[in-house]
Protein backbone atom coordinates (compact mmCIF):
# COMPACT_ATOMS: atom_id res chain seq x y z
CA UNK A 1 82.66 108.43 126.42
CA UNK A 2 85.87 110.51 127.39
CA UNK A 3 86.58 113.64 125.48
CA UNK A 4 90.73 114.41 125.47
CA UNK A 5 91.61 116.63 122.78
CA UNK A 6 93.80 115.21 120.22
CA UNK A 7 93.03 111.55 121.43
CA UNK A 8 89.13 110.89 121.45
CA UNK A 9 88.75 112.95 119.03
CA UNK A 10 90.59 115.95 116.90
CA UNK A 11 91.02 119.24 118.50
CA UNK A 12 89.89 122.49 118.32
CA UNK A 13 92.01 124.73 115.47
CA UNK A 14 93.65 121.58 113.73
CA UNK A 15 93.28 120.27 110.65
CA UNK A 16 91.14 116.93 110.14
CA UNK A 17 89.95 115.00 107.09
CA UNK A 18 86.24 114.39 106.39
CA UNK A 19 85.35 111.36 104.81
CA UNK A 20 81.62 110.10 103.45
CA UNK A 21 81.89 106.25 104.92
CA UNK A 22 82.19 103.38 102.05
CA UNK A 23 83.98 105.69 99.87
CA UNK A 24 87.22 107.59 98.81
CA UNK A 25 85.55 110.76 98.84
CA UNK A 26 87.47 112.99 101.21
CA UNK A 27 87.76 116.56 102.33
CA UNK A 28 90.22 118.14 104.59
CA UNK A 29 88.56 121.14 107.18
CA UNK A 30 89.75 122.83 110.16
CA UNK A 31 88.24 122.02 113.36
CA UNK A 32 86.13 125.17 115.02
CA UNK A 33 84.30 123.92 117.99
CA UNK A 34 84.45 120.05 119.92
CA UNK A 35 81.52 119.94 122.57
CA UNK A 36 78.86 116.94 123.78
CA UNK A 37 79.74 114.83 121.57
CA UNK A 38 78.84 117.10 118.15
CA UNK A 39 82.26 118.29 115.73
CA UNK A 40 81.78 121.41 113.81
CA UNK A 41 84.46 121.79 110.91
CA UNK A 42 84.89 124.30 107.99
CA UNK A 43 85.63 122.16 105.00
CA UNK A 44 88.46 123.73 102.95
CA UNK A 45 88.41 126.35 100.45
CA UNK A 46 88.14 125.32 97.17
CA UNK A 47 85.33 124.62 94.34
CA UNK A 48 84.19 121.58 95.83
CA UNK A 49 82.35 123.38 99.38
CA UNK A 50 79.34 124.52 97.49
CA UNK A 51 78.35 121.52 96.48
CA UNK A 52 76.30 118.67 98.01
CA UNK A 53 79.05 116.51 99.47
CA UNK A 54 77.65 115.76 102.02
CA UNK A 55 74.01 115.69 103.75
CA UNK A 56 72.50 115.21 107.09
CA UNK A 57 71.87 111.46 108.15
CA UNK A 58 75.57 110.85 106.10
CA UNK A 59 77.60 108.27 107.96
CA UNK A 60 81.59 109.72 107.59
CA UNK A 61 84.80 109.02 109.01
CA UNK A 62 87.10 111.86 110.80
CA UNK A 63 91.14 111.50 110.53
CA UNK A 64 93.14 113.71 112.12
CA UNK A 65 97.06 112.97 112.95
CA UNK A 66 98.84 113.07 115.92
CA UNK A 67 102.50 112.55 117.36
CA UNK A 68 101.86 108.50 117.50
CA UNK A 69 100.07 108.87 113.96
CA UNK A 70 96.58 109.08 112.66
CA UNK A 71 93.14 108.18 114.43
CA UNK A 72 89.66 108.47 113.23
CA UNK A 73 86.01 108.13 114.66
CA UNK A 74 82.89 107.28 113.12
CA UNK A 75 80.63 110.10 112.95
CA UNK A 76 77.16 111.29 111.40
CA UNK A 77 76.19 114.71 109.37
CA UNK A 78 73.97 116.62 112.04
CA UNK A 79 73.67 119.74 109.65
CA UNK A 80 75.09 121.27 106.89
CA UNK A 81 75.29 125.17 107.06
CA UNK A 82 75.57 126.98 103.63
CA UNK A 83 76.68 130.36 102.55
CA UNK A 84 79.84 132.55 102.87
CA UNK A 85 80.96 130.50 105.41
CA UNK A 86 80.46 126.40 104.88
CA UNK A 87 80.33 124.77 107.94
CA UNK A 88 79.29 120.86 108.97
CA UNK A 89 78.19 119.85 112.38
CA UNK A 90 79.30 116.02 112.99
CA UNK A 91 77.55 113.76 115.62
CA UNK A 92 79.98 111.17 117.12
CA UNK A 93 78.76 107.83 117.34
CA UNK A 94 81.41 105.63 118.46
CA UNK A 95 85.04 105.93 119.67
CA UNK A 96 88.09 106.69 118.13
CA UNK A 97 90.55 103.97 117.47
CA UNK A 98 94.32 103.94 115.78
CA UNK A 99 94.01 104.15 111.95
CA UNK A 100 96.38 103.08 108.97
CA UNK A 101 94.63 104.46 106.75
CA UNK A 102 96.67 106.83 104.63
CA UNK A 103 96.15 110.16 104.89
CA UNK A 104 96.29 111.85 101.84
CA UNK A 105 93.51 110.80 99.11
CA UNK A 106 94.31 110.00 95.73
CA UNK A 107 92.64 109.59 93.05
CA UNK A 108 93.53 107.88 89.28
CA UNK A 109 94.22 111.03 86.98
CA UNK A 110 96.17 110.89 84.23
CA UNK A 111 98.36 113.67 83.31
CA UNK A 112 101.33 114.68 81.20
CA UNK A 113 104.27 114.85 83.40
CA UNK A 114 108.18 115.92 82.69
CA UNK A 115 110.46 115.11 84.85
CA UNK A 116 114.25 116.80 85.10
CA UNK A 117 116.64 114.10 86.02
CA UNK A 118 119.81 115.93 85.94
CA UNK A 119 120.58 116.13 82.15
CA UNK A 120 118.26 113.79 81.11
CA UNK A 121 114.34 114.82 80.43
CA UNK A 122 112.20 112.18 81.63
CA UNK A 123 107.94 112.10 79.67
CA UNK A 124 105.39 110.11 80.92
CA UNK A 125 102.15 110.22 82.40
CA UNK A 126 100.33 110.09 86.12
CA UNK A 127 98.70 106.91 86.75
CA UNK A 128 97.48 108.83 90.00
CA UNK A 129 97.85 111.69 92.16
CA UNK A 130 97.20 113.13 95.76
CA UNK A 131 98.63 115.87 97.29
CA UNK A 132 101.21 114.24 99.08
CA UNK A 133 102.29 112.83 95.86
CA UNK A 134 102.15 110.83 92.56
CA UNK A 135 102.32 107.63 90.80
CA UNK A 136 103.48 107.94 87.47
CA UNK A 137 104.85 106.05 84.21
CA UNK A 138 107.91 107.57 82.09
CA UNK A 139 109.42 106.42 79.15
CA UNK A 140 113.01 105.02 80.58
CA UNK A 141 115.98 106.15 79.51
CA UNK A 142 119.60 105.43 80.74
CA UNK A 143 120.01 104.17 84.66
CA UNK A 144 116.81 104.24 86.65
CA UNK A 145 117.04 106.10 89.45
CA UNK A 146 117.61 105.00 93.27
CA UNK A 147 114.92 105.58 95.49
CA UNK A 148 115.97 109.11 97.26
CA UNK A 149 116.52 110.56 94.61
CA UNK A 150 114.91 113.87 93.77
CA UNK A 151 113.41 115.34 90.71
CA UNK A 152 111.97 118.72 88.82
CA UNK A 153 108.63 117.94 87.90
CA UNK A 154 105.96 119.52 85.88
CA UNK A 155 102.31 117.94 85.77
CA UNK A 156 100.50 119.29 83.19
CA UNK A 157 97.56 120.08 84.61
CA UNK A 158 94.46 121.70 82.50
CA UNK A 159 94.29 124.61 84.20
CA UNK A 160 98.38 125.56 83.93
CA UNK A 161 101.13 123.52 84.91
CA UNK A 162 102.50 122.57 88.40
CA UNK A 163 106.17 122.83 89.36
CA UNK A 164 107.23 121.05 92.05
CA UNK A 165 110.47 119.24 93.29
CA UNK A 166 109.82 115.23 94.13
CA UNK A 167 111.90 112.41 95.58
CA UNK A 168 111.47 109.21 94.62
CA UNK A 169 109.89 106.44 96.88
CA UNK A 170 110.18 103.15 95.01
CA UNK A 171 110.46 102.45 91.06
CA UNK A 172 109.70 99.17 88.90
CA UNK A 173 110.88 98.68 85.61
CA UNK A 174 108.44 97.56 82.82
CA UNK A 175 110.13 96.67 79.84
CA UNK A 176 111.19 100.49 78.88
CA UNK A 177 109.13 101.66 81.03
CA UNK A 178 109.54 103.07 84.41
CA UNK A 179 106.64 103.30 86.98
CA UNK A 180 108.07 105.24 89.50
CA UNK A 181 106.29 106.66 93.11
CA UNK A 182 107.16 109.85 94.35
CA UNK A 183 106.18 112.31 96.76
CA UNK A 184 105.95 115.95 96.75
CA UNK A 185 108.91 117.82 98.67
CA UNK A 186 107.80 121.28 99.60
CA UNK A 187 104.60 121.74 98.26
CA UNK A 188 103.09 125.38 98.90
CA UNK A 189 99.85 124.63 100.60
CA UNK A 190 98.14 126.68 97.37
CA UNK A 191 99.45 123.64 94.99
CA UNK A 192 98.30 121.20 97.48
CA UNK A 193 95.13 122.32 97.50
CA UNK A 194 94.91 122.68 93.87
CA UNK A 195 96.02 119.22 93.37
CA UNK A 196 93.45 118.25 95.77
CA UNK A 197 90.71 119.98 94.08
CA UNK A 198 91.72 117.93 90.72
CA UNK A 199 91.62 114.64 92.87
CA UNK A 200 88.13 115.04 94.26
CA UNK A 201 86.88 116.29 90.90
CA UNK A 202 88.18 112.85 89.72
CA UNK A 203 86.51 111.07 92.65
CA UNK A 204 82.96 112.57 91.69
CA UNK A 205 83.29 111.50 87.86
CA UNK A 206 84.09 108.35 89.36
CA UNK A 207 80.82 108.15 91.34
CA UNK A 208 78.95 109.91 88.61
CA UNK A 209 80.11 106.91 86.18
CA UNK A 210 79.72 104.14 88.74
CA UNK A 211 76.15 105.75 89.14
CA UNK A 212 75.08 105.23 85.80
């Protein structure tokens, strides 16, 4: 198996995405070390580290982008190393290949959302969410706006609200409703990885419920 960083697999000091195989659970972490074969990543801060997201024997799936776009490998949990530090060694076991998978998770959360559309107020709610961006329904009012255009939104999320500017991607038109995609322009990496933390937490009480 050839080992050129970036290509067969991520390299050291860049971000990659960790995710357990068969499902949309995902974590982003920053690549430490890349040697014989074995991946050691930090999995990002946040409140989802601590907990048992993974464990050894674990099949999972490493993304990481690159100029051409995104590749993964298939990979199993060698060891997971608590403590200050969280850290989990990956085994690869077979090569990397082009991926379309897209990169940013989402998850279905539903949230009050306001949206500024120059004078006119815009409520609705998120039909889902990642940190690249959102699906959500509004209440229409007036003309619908062209895709490109941008927006000041505030999700209402439990823990406070999130301000952030978004630009529409597509929009269909129920009735008098509007479902409308957008993505996040300009996101501080602190709201993405609060919006992230929300996502994953709805991932698990998916499991949890699927588990049942």
């Amino acid at each position: 198996m050839t080992s050129v960083p970036g290509v067969d697999h991520p390299a050291e000091q860049t971000e990659a995405e960790v995710r357990l195989a068969g499902t949309n659970v995902a974590v982003s972490s920053r690549v430490e070390v890349v040697h014989s074969g074995v991946i050691s990543v930090r999995p990002s801060a946040g409140e989802y580290v601590a907990e048992t997201v993974v464990q050894p024997g674990d099949a999972v799936e490493v993304f990481w982008r690159t100029t051409e776009g995104q590749r993964a490998l298939p990979a199993e949990v060698l060891e997971v190393q608590q403590g200050a530090v969280v850290r989990w060694r990956l085994t690869v076991t077979g090569p990397a290949e082009h991926s379309q998978r897209r990169a940013a998770v989402r998850g279905r959360v539903v949230l009050p959302v306001e949206a500024g559309l120059g004078s006119v107020e815009l409520s609705g709610e998120t039909l889902d969410v990642s940190e690249a961006g959102l699906r959500v329904q509004f209440e229409g009012f007036g003309i619908p706006p062209e895709p490109g255009t941008t927006l000041a939104l505030t999700l209402r999320f439990e823990d406070g609200p999130l301000r952030v500017t978004g630009e529409v991607i597509r929009l269909q038109a129920r009735g008098a409703r509007w479902v409308m995609s957008i993505r996040f322009v300009g996101i501080a990496e602190k709201e993405e990885d609060r919006v992230r933390r929300r996502v994953f937490q709805a991932l698990r009480e998916e499991r949890a419920r699927l588990a049942e």
